[in-house]
C-alpha atoms as a PDB file:
ATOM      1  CA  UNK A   1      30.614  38.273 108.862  1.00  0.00           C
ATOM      2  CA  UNK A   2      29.275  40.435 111.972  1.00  0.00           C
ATOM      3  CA  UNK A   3      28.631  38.493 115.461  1.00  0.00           C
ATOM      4  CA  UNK A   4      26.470  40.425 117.668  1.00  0.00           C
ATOM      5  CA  UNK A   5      26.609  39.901 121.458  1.00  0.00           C
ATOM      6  CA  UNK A   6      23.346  40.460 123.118  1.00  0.00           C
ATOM      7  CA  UNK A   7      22.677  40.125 126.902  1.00  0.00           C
ATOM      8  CA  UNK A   8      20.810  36.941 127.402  1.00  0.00           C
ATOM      9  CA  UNK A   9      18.739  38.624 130.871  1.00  0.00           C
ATOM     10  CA  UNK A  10      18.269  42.260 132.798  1.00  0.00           C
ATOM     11  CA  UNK A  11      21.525  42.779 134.939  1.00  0.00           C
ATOM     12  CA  UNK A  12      24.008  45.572 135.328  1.00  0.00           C
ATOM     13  CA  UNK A  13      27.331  46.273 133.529  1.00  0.00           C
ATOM     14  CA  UNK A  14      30.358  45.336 136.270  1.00  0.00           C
ATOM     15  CA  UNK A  15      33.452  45.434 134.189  1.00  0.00           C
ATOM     16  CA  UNK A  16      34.161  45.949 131.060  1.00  0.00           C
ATOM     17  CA  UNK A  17      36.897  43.512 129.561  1.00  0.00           C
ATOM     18  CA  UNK A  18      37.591  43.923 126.048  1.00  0.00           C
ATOM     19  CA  UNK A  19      39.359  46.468 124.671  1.00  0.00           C
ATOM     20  CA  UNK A  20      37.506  48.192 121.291  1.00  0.00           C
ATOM     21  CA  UNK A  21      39.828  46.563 118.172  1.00  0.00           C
ATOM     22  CA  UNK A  22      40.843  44.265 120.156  1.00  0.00           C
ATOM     23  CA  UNK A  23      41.168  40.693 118.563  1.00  0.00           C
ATOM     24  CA  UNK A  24      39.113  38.514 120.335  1.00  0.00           C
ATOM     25  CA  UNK A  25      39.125  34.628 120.500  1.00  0.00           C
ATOM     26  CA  UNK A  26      36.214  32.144 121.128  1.00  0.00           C
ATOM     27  CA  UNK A  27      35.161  32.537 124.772  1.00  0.00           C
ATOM     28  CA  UNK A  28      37.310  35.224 125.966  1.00  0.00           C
ATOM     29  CA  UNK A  29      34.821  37.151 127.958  1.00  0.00           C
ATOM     30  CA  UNK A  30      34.028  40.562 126.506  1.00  0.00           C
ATOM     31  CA  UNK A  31      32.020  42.278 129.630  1.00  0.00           C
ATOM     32  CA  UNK A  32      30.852  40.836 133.255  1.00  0.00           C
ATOM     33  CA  UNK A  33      27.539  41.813 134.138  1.00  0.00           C
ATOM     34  CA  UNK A  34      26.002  41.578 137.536  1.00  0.00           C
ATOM     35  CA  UNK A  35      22.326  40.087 138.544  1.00  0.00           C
ATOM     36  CA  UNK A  36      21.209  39.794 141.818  1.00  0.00           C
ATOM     37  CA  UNK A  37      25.077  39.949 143.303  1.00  0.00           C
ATOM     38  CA  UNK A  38      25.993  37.097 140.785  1.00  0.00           C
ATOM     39  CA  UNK A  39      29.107  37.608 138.251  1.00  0.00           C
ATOM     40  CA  UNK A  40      28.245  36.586 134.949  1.00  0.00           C
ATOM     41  CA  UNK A  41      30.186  36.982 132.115  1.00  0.00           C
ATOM     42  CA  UNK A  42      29.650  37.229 128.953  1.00  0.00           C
ATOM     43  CA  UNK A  43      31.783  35.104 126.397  1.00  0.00           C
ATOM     44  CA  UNK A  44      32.220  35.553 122.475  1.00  0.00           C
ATOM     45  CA  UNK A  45      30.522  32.403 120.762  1.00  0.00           C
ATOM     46  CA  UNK A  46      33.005  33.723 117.566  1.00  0.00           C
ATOM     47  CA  UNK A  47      36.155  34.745 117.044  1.00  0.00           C
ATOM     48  CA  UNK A  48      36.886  38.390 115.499  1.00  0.00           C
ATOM     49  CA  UNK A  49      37.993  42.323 115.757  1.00  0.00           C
ATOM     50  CA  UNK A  50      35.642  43.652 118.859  1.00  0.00           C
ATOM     51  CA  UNK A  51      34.258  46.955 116.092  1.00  0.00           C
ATOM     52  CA  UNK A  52      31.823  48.029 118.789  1.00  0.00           C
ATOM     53  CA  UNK A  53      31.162  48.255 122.095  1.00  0.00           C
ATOM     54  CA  UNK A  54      27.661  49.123 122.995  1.00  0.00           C
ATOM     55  CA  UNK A  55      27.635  48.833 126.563  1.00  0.00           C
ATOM     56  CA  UNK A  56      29.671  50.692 129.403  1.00  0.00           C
ATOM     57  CA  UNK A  57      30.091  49.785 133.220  1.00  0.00           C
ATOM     58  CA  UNK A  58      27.212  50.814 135.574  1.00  0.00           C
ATOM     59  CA  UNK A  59      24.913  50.446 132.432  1.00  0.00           C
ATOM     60  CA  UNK A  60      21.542  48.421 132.746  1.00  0.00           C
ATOM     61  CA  UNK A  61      20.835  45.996 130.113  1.00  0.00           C
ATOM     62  CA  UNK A  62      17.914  44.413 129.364  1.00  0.00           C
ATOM     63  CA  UNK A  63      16.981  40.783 127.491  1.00  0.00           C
ATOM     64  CA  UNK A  64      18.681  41.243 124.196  1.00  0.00           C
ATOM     65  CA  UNK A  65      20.214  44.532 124.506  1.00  0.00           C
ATOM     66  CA  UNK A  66      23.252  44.779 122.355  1.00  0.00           C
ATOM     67  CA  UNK A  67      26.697  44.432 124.078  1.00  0.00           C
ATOM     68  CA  UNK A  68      29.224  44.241 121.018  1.00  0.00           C
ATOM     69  CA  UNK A  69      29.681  43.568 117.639  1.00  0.00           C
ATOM     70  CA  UNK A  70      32.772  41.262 116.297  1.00  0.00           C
ATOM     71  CA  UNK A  71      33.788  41.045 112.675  1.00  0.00           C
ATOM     72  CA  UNK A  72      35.460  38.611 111.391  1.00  0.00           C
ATOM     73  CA  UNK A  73      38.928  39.032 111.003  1.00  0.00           C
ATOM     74  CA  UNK A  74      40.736  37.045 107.787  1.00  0.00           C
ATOM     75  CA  UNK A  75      43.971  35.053 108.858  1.00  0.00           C
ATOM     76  CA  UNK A  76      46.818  36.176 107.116  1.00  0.00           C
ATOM     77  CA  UNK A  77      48.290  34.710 104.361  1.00  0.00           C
ATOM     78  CA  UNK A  78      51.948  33.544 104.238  1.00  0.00           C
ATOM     79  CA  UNK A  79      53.726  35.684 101.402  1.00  0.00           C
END
Protein backbone atom coordinates (compact mmCIF):
# COMPACT_ATOMS: atom_id res chain seq x y z
CA UNK A 1 0.00 0.00 0.00
CA UNK A 2 1.26 3.61 -1.23
CA UNK A 3 0.35 6.80 1.09
CA UNK A 4 0.66 9.92 -0.77
CA UNK A 5 1.32 13.21 1.07
CA UNK A 6 -0.19 16.14 -0.62
CA UNK A 7 0.03 19.79 0.61
CA UNK A 8 -3.30 20.65 2.04
CA UNK A 9 -2.78 24.84 0.88
CA UNK A 10 -0.21 27.19 -1.36
CA UNK A 11 2.94 27.81 0.92
CA UNK A 12 6.65 27.44 0.44
CA UNK A 13 9.01 24.51 1.19
CA UNK A 14 11.17 25.59 4.62
CA UNK A 15 12.90 22.43 5.58
CA UNK A 16 12.99 19.38 4.47
CA UNK A 17 12.91 16.60 7.29
CA UNK A 18 12.83 13.19 6.12
CA UNK A 19 15.44 11.50 4.77
CA UNK A 20 14.48 9.44 1.22
CA UNK A 21 14.27 5.47 2.62
CA UNK A 22 13.91 6.56 5.61
CA UNK A 23 11.36 4.58 7.83
CA UNK A 24 8.88 6.79 8.88
CA UNK A 25 6.32 6.48 11.80
CA UNK A 26 2.77 7.99 12.16
CA UNK A 27 3.17 11.75 12.59
CA UNK A 28 6.77 12.24 12.29
CA UNK A 29 6.80 15.30 10.17
CA UNK A 30 8.18 14.71 6.69
CA UNK A 31 8.68 18.57 5.41
CA UNK A 32 7.77 22.16 7.10
CA UNK A 33 6.31 24.45 4.80
CA UNK A 34 5.90 28.13 5.32
CA UNK A 35 2.56 30.41 4.66
CA UNK A 36 2.37 33.79 5.41
CA UNK A 37 5.55 33.52 8.07
CA UNK A 38 3.67 30.54 9.77
CA UNK A 39 5.58 27.01 10.27
CA UNK A 40 3.50 24.29 9.33
CA UNK A 41 4.44 20.97 9.13
CA UNK A 42 3.47 18.37 7.49
CA UNK A 43 2.92 14.93 9.35
CA UNK A 44 2.58 11.27 7.85
CA UNK A 45 -1.14 10.08 8.56
CA UNK A 46 0.72 6.31 7.87
CA UNK A 47 3.49 4.63 8.74
CA UNK A 48 6.07 3.36 5.94
CA UNK A 49 9.55 3.58 3.79
CA UNK A 50 9.54 7.51 2.59
CA UNK A 51 10.12 5.98 -1.63
CA UNK A 52 9.79 9.55 -2.85
CA UNK A 53 10.27 12.83 -2.20
CA UNK A 54 8.62 15.21 -4.52
CA UNK A 55 9.27 18.40 -3.03
CA UNK A 56 12.63 20.32 -2.19
CA UNK A 57 13.23 23.47 0.10
CA UNK A 58 12.47 26.92 -1.46
CA UNK A 59 9.86 25.01 -3.65
CA UNK A 60 6.21 26.48 -4.00
CA UNK A 61 3.45 24.13 -3.59
CA UNK A 62 0.16 24.50 -4.38
CA UNK A 63 -3.38 22.78 -2.94
CA UNK A 64 -2.67 19.16 -3.49
CA UNK A 65 0.68 19.17 -4.91
CA UNK A 66 2.46 15.99 -4.12
CA UNK A 67 5.06 16.05 -1.25
CA UNK A 68 5.96 12.21 -0.76
CA UNK A 69 5.02 8.90 -1.23
CA UNK A 70 5.31 6.13 1.75
CA UNK A 71 5.00 2.42 1.18
CA UNK A 72 4.23 0.28 3.46
CA UNK A 73 6.85 -1.48 5.01
CA UNK A 74 6.01 -5.36 6.35
CA UNK A 75 7.20 -5.98 10.06
CA UNK A 76 9.53 -8.62 10.25
CA UNK A 77 8.91 -11.88 11.17
CA UNK A 78 10.66 -13.66 14.09
CA UNK A 79 12.66 -16.72 12.52
Amino acid sequence: MVEEVRAEMVASVWKVVAVLGEVIAPGDTLVILDSMKMEIPVLAEEGGRLTELAVAEGDVVQEGDLIALLESVEPAVPA
